[in-house]
Protein backbone atom coordinates (compact mmCIF):
# COMPACT_ATOMS: atom_id res chain seq x y z
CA UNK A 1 43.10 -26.40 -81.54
CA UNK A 2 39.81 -23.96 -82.24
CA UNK A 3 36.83 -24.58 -83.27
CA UNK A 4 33.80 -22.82 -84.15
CA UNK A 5 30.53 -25.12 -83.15
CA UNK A 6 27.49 -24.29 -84.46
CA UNK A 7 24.06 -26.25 -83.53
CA UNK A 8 22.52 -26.85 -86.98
CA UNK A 9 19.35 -28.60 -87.83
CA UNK A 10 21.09 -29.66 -91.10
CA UNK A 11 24.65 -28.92 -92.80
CA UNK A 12 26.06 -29.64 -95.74
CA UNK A 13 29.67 -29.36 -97.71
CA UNK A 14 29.87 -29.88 -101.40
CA UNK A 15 33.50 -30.10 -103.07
CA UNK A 16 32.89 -29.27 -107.29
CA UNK A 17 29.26 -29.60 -107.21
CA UNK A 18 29.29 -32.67 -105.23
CA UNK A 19 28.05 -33.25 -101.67
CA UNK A 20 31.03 -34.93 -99.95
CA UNK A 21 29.49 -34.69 -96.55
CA UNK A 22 26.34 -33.98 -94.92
CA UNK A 23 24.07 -34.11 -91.45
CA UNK A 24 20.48 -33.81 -89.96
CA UNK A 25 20.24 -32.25 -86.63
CA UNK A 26 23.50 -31.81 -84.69
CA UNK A 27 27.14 -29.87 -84.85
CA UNK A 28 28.92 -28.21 -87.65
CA UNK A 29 32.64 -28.43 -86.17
CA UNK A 30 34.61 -25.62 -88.07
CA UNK A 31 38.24 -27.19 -86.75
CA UNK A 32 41.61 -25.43 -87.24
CA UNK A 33 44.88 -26.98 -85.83
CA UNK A 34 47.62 -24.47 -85.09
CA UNK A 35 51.09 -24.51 -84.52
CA UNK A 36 52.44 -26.41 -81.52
CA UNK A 37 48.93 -28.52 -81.09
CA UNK A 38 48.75 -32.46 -80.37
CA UNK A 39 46.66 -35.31 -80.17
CA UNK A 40 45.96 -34.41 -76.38
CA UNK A 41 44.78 -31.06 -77.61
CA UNK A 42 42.29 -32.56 -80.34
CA UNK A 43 41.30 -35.33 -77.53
CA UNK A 44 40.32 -32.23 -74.91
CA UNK A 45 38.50 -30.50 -77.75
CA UNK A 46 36.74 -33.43 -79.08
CA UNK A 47 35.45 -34.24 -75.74
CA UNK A 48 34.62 -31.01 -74.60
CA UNK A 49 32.24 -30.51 -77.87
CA UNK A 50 30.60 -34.18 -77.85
CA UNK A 51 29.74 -33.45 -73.73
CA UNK A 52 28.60 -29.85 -74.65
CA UNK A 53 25.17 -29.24 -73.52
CA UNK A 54 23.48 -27.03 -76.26
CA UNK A 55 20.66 -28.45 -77.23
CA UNK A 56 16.82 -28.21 -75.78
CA UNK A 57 15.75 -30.12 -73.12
CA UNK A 58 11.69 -31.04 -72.64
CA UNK A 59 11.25 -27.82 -70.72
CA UNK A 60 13.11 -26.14 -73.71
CA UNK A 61 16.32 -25.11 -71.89
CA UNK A 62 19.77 -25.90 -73.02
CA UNK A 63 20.87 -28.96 -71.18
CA UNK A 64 21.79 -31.73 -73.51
CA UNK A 65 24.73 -32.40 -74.98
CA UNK A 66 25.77 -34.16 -78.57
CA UNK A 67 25.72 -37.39 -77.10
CA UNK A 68 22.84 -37.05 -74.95
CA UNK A 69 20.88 -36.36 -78.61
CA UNK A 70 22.11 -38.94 -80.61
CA UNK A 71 22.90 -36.27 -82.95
CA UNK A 72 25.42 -35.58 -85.62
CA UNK A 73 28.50 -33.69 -86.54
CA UNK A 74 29.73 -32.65 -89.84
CA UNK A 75 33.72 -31.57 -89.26
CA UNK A 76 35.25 -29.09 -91.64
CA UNK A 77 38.99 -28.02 -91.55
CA UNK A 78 39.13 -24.23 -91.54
CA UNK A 79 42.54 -22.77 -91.25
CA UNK A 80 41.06 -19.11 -91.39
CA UNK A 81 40.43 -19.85 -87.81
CA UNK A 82 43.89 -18.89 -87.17
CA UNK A 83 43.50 -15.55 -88.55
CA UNK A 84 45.37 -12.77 -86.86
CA UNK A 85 44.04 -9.38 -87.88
CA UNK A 86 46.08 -7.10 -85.46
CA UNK A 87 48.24 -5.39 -87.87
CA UNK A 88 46.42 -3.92 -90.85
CA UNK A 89 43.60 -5.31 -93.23
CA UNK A 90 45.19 -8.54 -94.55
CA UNK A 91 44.60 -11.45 -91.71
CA UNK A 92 47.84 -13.67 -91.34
CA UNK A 93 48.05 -17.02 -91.27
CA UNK A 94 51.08 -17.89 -89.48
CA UNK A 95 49.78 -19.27 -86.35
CA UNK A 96 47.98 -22.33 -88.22
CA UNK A 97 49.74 -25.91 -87.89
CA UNK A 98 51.07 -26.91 -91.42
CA UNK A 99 49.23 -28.47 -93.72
CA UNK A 100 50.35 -31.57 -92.97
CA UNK A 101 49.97 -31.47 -89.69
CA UNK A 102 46.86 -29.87 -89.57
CA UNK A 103 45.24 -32.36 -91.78
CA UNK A 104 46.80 -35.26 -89.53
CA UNK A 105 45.12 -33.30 -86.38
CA UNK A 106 42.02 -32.32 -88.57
CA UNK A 107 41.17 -36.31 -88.98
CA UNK A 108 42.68 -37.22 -85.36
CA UNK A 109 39.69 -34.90 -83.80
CA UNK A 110 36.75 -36.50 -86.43
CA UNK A 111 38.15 -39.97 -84.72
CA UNK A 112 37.59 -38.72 -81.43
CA UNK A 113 34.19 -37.75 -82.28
CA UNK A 114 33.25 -41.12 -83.82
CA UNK A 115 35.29 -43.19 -80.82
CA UNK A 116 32.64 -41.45 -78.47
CA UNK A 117 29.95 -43.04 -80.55
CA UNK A 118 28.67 -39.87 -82.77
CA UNK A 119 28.22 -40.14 -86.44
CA UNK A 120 30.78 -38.07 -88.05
CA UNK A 121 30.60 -36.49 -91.67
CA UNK A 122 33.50 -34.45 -92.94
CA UNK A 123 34.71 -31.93 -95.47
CA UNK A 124 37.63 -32.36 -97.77
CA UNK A 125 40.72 -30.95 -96.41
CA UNK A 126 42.36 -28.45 -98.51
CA UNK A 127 39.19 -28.21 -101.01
CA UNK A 128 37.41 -25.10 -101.96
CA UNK A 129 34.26 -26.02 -100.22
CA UNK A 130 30.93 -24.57 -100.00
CA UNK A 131 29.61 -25.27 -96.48
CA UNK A 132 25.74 -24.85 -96.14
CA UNK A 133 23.68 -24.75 -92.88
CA UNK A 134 20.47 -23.93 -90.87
CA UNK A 135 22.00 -22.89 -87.18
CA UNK A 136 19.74 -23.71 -85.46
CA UNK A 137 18.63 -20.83 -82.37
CA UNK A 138 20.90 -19.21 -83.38
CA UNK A 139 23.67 -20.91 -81.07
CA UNK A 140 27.64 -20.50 -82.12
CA UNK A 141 30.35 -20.93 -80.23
CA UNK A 142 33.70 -20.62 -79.80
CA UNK A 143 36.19 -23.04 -78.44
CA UNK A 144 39.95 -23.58 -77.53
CA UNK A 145 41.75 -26.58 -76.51
């Protein structure tokens, strides 16, 4: 699974004009299954991110983690994650789980999150969303499980 985690001070998705999910301070979780994953790769992601330590400490270094916060994370399904751009100007797909699949692994990993004890929005998978955010540092980053 990837992921793309940014530390936000507030997030947003809205599906049609309606907000379908939203957080204060914590994680936007841009999450893309791809072919071959499992529920032992969305457990090793989903722990990774919750133990993280990105966020401030008193003496304003980075040295707490999701859980050490109490913050939130809003989860949105992204399959563009899976681009592959090495041959031309159109990305490819390909390398993404199926939909169905995806979607089961998409909600398997926001269940790991909320198992660990962190409040979990999400996105609608599949939707034309419009994700809003204030990333907060700015701190993004990458992961792979």
């Amino acid at each position: 699974m990837r992921a793309l985690v940014q530390r936000v001070s507030e997030a947003r998705v809205t599906v049609a004009g309606s907000v379908v999910g939203e957080i204060g301070p914590g994680l936007m979780i841009l999450v893309c299954a791809m072919q071959g994953d499992t529920e032992a790769a969305a457990d090793q992601l989903a722990a990774k991110i919750a133990k993280l330590r990105i966020f401030k400490d008193e003496a304003g270094k980075m040295n707490r983690s999701l859980l050490d916060t109490g913050g939130a994370a809003l989860v949105v399904s992204q399959f563009t994650l899976a681009a592959d751009t090495s041959r031309g100007n159109r990305p490819g797909f390909s390398s993404a789980a199926p939909p169905d699949e995806g979607e089961r692994l998409y909600r398997y990993f926001a269940d790991r999150l909320r198992v660990q004890g962190i409040v979990v929005a999400n996105g609608e998978f599949g939707a034309d969303m419009d994700v809003s955010l204030v990333n907060q540092g700015p701190v993004t980053i990458w992961l792979e499980a």
